[in-house]
PDB file of N, CA and C in Angstrom:
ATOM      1  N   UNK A   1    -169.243  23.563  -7.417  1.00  0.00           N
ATOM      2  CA  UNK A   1    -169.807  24.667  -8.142  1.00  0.00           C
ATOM      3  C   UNK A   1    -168.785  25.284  -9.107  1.00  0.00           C
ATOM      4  N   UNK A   2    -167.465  25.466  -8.570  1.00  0.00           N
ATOM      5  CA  UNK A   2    -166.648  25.700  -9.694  1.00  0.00           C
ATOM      6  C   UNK A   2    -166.520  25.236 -10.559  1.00  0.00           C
ATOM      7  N   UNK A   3    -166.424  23.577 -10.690  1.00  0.00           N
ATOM      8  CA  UNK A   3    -165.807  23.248 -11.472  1.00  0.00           C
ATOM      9  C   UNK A   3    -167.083  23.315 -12.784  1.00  0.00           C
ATOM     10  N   UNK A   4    -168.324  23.320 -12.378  1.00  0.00           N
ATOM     11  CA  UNK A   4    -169.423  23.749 -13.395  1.00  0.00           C
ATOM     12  C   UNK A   4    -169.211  24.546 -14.170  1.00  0.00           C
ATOM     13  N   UNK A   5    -168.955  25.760 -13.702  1.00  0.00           N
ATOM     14  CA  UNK A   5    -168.659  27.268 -14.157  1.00  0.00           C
ATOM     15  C   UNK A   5    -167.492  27.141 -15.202  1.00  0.00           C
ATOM     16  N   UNK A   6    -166.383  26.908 -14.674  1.00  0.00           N
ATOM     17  CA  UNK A   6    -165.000  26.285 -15.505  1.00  0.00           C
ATOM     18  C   UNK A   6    -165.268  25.224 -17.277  1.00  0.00           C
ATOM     19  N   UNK A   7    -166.223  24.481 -16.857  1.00  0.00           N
ATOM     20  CA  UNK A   7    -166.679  23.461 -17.762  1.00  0.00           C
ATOM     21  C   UNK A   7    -167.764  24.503 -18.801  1.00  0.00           C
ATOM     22  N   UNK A   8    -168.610  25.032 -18.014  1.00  0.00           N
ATOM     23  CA  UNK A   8    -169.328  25.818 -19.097  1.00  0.00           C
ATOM     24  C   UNK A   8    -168.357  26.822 -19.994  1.00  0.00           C
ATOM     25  N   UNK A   9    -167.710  27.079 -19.519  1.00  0.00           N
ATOM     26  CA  UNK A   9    -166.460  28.137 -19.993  1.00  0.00           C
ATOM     27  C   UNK A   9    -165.774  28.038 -21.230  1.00  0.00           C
ATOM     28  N   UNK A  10    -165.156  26.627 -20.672  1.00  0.00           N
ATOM     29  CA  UNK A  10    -164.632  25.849 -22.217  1.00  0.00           C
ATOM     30  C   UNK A  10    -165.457  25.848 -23.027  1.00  0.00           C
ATOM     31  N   UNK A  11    -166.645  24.723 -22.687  1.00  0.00           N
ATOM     32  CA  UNK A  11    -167.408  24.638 -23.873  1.00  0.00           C
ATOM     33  C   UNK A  11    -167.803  25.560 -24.246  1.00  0.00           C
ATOM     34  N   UNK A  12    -168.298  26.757 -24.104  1.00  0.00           N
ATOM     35  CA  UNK A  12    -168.710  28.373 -24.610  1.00  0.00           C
ATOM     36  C   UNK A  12    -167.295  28.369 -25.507  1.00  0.00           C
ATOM     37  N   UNK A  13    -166.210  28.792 -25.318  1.00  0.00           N
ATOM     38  CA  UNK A  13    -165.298  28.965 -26.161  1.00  0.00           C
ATOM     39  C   UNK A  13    -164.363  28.028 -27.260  1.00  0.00           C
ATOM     40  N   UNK A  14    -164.938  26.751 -26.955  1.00  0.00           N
ATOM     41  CA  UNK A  14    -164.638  25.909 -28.248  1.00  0.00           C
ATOM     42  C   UNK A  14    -165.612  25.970 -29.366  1.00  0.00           C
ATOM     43  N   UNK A  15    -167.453  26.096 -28.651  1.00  0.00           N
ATOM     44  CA  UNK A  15    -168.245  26.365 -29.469  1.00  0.00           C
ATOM     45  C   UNK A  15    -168.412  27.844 -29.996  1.00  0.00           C
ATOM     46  N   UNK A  16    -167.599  28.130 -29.937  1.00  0.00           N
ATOM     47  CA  UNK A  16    -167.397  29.684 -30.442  1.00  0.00           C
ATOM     48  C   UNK A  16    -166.703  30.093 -31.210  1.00  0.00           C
ATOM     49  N   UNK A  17    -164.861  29.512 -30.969  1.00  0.00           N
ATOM     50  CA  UNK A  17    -164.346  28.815 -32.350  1.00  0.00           C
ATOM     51  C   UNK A  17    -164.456  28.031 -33.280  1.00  0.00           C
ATOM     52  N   UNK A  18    -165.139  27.027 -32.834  1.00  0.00           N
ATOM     53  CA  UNK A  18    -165.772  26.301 -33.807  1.00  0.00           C
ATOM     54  C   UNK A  18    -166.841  27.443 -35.140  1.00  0.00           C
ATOM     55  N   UNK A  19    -167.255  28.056 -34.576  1.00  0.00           N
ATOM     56  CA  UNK A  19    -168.623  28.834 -35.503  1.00  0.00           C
ATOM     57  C   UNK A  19    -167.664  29.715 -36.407  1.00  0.00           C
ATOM     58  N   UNK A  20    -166.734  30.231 -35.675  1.00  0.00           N
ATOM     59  CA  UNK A  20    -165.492  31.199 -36.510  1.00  0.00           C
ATOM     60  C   UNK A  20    -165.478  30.204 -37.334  1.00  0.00           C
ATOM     61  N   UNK A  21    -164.845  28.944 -37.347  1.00  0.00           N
ATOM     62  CA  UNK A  21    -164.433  28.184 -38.727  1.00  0.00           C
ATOM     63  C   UNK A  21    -165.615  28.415 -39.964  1.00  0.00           C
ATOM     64  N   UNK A  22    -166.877  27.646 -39.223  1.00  0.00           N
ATOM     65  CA  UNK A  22    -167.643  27.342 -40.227  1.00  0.00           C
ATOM     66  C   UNK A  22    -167.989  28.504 -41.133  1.00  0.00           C
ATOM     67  N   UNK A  23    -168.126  29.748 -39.785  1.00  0.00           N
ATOM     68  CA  UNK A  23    -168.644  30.683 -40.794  1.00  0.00           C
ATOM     69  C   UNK A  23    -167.262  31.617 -41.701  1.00  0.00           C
ATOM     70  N   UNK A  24    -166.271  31.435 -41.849  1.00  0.00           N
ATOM     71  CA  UNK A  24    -165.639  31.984 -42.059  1.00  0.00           C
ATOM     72  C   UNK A  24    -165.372  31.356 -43.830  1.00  0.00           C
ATOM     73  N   UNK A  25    -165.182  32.814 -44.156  1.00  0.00           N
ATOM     74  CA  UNK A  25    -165.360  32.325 -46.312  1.00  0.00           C
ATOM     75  C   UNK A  25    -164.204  31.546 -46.627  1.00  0.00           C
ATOM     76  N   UNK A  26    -164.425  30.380 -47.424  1.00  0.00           N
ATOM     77  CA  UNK A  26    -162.960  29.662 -47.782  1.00  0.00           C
ATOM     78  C   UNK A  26    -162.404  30.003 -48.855  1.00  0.00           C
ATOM     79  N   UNK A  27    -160.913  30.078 -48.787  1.00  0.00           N
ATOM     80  CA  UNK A  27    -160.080  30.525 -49.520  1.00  0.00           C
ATOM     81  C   UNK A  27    -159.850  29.413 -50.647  1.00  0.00           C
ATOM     82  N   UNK A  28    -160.243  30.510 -51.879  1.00  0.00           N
ATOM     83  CA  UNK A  28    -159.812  29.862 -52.926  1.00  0.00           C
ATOM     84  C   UNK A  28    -158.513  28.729 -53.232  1.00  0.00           C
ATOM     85  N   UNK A  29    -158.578  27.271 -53.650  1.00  0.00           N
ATOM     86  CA  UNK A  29    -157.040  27.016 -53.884  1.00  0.00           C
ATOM     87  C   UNK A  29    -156.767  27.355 -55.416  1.00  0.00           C
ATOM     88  N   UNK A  30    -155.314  27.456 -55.521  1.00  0.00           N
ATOM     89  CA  UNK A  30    -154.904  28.003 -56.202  1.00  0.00           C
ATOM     90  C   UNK A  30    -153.548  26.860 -57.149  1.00  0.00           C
ATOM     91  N   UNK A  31    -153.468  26.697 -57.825  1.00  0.00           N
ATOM     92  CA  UNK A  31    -151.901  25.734 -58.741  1.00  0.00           C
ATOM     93  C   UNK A  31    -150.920  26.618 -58.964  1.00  0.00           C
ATOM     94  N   UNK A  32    -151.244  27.506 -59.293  1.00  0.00           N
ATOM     95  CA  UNK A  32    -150.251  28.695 -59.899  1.00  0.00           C
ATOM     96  C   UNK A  32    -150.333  30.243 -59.569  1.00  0.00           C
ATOM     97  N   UNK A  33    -149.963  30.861 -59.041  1.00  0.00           N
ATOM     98  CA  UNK A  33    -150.192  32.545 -58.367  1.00  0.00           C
ATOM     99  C   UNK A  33    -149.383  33.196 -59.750  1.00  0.00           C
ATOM    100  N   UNK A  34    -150.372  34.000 -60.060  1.00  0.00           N
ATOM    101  CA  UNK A  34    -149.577  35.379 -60.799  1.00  0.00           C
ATOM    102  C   UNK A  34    -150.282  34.793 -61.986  1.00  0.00           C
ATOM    103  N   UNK A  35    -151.033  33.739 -62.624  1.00  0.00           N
ATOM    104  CA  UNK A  35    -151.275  33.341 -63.710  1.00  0.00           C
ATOM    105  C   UNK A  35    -152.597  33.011 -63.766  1.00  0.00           C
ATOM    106  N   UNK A  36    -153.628  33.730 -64.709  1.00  0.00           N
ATOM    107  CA  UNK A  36    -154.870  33.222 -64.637  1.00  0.00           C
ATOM    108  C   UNK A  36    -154.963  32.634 -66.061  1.00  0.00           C
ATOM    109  N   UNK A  37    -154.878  31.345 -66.657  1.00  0.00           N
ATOM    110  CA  UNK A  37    -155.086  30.558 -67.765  1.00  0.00           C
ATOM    111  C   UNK A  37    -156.074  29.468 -67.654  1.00  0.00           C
ATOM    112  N   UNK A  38    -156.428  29.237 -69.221  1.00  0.00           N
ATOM    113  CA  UNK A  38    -157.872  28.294 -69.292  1.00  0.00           C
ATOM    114  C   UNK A  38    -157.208  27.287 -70.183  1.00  0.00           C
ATOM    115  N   UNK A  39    -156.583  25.743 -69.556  1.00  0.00           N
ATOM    116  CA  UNK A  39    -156.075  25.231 -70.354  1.00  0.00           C
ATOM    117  C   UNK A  39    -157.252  24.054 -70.954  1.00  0.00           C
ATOM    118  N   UNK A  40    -157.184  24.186 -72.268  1.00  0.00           N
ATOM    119  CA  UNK A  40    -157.991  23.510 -73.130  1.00  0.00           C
ATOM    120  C   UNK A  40    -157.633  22.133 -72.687  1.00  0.00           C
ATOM    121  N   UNK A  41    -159.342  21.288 -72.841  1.00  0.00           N
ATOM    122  CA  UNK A  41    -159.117  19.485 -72.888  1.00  0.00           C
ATOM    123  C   UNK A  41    -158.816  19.237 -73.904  1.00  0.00           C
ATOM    124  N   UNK A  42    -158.307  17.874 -73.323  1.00  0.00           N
ATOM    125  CA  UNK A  42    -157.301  16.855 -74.463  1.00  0.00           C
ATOM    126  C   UNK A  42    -156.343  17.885 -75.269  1.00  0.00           C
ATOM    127  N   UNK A  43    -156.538  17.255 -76.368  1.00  0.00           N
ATOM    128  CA  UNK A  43    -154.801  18.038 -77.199  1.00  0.00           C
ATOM    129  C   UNK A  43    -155.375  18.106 -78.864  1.00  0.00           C
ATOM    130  N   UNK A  44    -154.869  18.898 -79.280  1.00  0.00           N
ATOM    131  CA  UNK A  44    -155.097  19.329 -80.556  1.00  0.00           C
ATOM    132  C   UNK A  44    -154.040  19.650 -81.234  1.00  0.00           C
ATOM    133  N   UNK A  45    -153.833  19.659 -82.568  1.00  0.00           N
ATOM    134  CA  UNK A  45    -152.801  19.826 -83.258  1.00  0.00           C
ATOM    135  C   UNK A  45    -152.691  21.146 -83.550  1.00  0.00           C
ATOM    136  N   UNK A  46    -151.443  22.072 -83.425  1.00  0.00           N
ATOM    137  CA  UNK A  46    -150.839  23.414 -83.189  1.00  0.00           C
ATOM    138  C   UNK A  46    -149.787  23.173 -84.626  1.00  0.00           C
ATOM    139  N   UNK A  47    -150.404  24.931 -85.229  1.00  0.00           N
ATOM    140  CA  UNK A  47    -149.999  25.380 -86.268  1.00  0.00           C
ATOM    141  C   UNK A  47    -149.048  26.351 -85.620  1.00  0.00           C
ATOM    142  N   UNK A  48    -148.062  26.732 -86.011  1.00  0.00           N
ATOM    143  CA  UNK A  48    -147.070  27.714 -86.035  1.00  0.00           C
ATOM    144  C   UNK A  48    -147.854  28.802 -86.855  1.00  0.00           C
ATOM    145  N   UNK A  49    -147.887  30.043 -86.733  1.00  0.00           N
ATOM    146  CA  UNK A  49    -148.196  31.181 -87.679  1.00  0.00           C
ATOM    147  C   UNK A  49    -147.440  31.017 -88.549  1.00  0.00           C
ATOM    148  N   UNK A  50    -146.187  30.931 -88.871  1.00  0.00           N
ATOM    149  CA  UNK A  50    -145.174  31.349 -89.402  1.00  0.00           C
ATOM    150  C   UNK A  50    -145.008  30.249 -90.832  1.00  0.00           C
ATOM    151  N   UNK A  51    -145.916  29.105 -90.194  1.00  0.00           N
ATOM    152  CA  UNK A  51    -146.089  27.943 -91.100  1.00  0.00           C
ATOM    153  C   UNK A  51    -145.123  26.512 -90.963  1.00  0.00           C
ATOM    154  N   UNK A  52    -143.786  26.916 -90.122  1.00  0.00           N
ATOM    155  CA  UNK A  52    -143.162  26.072 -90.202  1.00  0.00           C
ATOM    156  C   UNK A  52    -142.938  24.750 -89.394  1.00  0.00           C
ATOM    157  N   UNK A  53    -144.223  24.579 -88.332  1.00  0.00           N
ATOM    158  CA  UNK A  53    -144.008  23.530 -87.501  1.00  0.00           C
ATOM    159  C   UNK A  53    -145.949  23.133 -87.488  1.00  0.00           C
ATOM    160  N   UNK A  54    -145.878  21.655 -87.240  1.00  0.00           N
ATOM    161  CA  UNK A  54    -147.378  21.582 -86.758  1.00  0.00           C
ATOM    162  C   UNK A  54    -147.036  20.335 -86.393  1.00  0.00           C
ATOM    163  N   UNK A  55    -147.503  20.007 -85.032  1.00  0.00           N
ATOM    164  CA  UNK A  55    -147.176  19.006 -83.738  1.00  0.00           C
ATOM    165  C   UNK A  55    -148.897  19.289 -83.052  1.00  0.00           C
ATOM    166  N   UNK A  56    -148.810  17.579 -82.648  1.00  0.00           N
ATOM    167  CA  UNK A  56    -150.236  17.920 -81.662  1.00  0.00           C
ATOM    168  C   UNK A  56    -149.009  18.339 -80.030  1.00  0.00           C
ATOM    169  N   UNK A  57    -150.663  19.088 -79.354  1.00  0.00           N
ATOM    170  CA  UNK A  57    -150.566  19.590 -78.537  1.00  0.00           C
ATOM    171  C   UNK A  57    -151.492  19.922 -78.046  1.00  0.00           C
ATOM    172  N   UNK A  58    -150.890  20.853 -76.187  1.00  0.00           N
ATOM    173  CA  UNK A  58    -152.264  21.495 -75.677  1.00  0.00           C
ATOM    174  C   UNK A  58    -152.170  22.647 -75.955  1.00  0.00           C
ATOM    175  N   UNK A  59    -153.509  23.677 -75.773  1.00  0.00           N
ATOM    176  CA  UNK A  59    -153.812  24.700 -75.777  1.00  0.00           C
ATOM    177  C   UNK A  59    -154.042  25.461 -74.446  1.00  0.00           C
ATOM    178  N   UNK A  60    -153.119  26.850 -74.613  1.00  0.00           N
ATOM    179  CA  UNK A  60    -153.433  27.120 -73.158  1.00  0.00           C
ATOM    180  C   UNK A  60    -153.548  29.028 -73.228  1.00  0.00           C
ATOM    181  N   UNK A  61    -154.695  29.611 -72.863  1.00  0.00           N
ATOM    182  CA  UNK A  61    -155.249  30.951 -72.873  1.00  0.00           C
ATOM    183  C   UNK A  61    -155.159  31.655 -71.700  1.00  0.00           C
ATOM    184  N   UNK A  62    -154.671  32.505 -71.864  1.00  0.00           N
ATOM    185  CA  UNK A  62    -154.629  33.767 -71.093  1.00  0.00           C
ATOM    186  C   UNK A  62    -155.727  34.238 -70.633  1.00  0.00           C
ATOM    187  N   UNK A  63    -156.049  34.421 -69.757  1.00  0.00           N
ATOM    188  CA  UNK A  63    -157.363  34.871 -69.487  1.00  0.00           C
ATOM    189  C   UNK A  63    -157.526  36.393 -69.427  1.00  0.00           C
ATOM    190  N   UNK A  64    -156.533  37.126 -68.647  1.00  0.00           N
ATOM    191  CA  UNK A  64    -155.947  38.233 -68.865  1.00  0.00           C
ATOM    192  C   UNK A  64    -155.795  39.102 -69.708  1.00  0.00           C
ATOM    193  N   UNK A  65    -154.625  38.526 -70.229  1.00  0.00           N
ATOM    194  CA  UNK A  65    -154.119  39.660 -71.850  1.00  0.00           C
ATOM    195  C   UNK A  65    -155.181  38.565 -73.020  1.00  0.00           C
ATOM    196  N   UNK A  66    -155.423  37.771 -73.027  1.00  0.00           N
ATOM    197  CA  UNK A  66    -155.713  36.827 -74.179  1.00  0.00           C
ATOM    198  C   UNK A  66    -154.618  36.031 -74.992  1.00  0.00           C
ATOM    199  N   UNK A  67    -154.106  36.508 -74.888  1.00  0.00           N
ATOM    200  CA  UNK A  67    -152.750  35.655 -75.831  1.00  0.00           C
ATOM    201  C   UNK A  67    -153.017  33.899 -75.298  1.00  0.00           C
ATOM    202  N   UNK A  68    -152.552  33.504 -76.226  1.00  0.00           N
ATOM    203  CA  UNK A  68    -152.642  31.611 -76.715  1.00  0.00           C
ATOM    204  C   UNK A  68    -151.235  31.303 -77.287  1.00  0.00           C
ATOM    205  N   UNK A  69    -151.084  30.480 -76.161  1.00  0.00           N
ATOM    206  CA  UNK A  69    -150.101  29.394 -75.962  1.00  0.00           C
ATOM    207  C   UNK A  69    -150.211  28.367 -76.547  1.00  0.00           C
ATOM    208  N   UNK A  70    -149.293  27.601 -77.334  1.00  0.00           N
ATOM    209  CA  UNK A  70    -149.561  26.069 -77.238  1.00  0.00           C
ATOM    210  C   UNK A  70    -148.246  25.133 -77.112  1.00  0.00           C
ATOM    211  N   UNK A  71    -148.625  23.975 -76.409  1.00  0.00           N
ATOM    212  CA  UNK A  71    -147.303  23.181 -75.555  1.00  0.00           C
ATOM    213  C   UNK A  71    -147.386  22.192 -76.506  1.00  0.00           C
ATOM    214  N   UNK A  72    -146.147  21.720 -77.264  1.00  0.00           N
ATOM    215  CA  UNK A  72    -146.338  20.602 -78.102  1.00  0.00           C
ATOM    216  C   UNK A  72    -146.335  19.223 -76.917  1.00  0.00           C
ATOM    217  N   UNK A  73    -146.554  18.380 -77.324  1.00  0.00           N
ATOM    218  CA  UNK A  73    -146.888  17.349 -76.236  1.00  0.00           C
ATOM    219  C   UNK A  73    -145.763  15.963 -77.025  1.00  0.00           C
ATOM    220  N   UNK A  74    -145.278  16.201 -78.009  1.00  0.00           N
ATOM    221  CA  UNK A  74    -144.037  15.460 -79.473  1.00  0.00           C
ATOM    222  C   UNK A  74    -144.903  14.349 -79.483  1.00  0.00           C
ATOM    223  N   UNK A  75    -145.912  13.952 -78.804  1.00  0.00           N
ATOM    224  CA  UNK A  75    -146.422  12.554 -78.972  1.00  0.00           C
ATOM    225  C   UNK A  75    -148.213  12.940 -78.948  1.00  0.00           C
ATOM    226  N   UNK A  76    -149.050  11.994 -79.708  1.00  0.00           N
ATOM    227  CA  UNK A  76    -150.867  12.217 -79.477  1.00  0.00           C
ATOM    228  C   UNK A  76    -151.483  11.967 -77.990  1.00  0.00           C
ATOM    229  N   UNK A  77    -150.228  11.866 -77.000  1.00  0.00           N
ATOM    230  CA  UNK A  77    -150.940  12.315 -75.681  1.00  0.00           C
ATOM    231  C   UNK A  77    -151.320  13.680 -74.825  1.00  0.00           C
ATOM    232  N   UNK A  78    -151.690  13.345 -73.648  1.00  0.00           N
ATOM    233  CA  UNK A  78    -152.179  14.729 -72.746  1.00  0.00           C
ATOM    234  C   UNK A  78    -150.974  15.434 -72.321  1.00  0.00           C
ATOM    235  N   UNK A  79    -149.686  14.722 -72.064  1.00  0.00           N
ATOM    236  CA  UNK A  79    -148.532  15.228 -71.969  1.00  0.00           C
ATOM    237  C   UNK A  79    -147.439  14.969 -72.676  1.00  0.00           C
ATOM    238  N   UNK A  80    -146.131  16.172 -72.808  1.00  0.00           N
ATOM    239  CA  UNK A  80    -144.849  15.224 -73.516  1.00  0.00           C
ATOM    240  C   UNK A  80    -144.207  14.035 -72.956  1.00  0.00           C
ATOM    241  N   UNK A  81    -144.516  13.463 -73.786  1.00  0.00           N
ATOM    242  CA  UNK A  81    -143.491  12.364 -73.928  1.00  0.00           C
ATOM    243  C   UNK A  81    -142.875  12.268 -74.683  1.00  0.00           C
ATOM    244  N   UNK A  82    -141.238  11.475 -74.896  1.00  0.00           N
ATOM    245  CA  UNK A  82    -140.548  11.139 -75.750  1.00  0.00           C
ATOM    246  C   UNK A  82    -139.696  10.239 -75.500  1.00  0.00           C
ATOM    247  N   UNK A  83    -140.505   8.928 -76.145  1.00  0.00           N
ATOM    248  CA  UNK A  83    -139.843   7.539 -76.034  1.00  0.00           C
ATOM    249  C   UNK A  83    -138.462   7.208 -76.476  1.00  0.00           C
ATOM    250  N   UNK A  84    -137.519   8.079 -77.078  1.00  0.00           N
ATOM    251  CA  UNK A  84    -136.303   8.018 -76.948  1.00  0.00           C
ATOM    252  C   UNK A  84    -135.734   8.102 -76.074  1.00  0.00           C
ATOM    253  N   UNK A  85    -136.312   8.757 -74.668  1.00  0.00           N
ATOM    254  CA  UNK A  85    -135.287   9.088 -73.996  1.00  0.00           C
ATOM    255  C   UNK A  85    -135.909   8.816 -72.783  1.00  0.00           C
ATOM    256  N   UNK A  86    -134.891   8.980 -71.558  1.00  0.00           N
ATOM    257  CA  UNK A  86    -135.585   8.256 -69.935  1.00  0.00           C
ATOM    258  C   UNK A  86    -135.522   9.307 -69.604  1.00  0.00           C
ATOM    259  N   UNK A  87    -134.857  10.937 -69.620  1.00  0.00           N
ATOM    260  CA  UNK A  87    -134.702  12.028 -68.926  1.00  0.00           C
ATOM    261  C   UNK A  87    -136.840  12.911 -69.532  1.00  0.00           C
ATOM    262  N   UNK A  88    -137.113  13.645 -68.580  1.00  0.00           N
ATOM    263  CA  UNK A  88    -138.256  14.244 -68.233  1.00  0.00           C
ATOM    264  C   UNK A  88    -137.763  15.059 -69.860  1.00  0.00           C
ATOM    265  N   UNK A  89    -139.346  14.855 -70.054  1.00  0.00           N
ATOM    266  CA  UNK A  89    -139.482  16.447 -71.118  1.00  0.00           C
ATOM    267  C   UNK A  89    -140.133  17.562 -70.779  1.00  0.00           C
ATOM    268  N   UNK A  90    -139.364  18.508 -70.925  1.00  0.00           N
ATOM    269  CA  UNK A  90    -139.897  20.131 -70.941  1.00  0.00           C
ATOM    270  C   UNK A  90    -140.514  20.410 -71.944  1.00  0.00           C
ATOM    271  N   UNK A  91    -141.905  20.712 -72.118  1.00  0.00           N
ATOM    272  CA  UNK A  91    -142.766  21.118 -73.285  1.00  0.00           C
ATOM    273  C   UNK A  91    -142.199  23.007 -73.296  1.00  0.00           C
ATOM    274  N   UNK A  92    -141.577  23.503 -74.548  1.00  0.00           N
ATOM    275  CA  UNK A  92    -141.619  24.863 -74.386  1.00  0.00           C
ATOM    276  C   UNK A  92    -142.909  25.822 -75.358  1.00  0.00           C
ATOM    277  N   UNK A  93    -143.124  26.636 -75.041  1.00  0.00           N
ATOM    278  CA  UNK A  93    -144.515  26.853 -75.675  1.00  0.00           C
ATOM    279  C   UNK A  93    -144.562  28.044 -76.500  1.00  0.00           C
ATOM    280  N   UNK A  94    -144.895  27.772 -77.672  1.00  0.00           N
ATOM    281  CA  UNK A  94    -144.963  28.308 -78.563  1.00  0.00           C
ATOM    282  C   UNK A  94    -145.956  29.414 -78.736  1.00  0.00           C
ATOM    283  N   UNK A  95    -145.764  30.583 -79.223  1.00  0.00           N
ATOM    284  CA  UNK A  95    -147.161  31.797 -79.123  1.00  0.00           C
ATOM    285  C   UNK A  95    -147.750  31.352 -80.721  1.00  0.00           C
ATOM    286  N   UNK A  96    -149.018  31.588 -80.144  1.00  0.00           N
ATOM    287  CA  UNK A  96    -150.429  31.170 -81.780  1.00  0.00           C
ATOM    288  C   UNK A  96    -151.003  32.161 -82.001  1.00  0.00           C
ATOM    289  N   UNK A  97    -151.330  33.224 -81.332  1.00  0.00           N
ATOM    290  CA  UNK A  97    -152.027  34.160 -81.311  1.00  0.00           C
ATOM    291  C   UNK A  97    -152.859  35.188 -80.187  1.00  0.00           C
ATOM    292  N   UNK A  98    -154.106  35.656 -80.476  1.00  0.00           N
ATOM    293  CA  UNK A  98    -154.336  36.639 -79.198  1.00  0.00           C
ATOM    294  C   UNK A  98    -155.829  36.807 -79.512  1.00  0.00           C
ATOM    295  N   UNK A  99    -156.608  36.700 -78.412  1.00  0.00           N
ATOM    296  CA  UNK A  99    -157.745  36.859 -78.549  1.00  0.00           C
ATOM    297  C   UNK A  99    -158.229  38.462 -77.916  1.00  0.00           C
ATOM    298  N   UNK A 100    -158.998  39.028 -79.024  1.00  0.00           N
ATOM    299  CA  UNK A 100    -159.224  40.551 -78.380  1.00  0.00           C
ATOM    300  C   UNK A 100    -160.160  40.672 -77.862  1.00  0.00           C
ATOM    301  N   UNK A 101    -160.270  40.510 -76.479  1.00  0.00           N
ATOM    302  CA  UNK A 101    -161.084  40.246 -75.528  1.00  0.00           C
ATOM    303  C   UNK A 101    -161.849  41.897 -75.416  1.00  0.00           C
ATOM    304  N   UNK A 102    -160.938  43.450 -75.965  1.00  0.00           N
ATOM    305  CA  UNK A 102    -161.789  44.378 -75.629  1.00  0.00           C
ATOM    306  C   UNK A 102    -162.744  44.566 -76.742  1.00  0.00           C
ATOM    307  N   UNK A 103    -162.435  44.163 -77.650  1.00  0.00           N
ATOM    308  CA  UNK A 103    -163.866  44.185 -78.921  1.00  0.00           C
ATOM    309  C   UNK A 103    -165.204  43.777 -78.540  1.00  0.00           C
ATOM    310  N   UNK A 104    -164.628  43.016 -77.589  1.00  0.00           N
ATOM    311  CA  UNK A 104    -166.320  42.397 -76.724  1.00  0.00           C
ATOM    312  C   UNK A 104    -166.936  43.328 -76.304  1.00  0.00           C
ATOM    313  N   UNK A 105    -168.368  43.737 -76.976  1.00  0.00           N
ATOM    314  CA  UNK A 105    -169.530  44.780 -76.602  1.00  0.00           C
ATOM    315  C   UNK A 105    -170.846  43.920 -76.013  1.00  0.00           C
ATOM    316  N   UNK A 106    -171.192  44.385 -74.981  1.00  0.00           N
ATOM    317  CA  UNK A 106    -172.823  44.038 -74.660  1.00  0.00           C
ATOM    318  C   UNK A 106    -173.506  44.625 -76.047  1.00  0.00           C
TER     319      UNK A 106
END
């Protein structure tokens, strides 16, 4: 008779944690904390304001403040590359502008 009682026991409390899991809300994953950006597909070619550089690249938005980034990529791919060399490239990113996200009226 005990050992019935004992057995129902467990199973009551595995099926009980178990339900905690399922019902419990899943946590967002995340790539980057502290940064909410919308990086544009494929790559597009990036103007400097200033006029003096234009390299393809990606585009990458702030979701936040609005401000626009863009990462030259030195080559027409999704990332930098640069076939001169065997060491990794650091894309550094250039500011394009700012989108004024409070002008937005219903």
């Amino acid at each position: 008779m005990r050992t019935d009682l004992y057995t129902k026991t467990v199973l009551t409390v595995i099926a009980a944690l178990l339900a905690t899991l399922v019902l419990r809300s899943p946590q967002c994953a995340r790539a980057q904390s502290g940064y909410d950006v919308f990086i544009e597909p494929g790559y597009t070619s990036l103007h400097k304001p200033d006029g003096t550089m234009q390299v393809p690249g990606k585009v990458v938005v702030d979701r936040l403040t609005g401000d626009i980034w863009g990462f030259p990529t030195l080559s027409g791919g999704e990332y930098p590359v640069d076939t001169t060399s065997t060491k990794p490239v650091v894309s550094t990113p250039m500011y394009l502008g700012k989108f004024d996200f409070s002008a937005m009226k219903k």
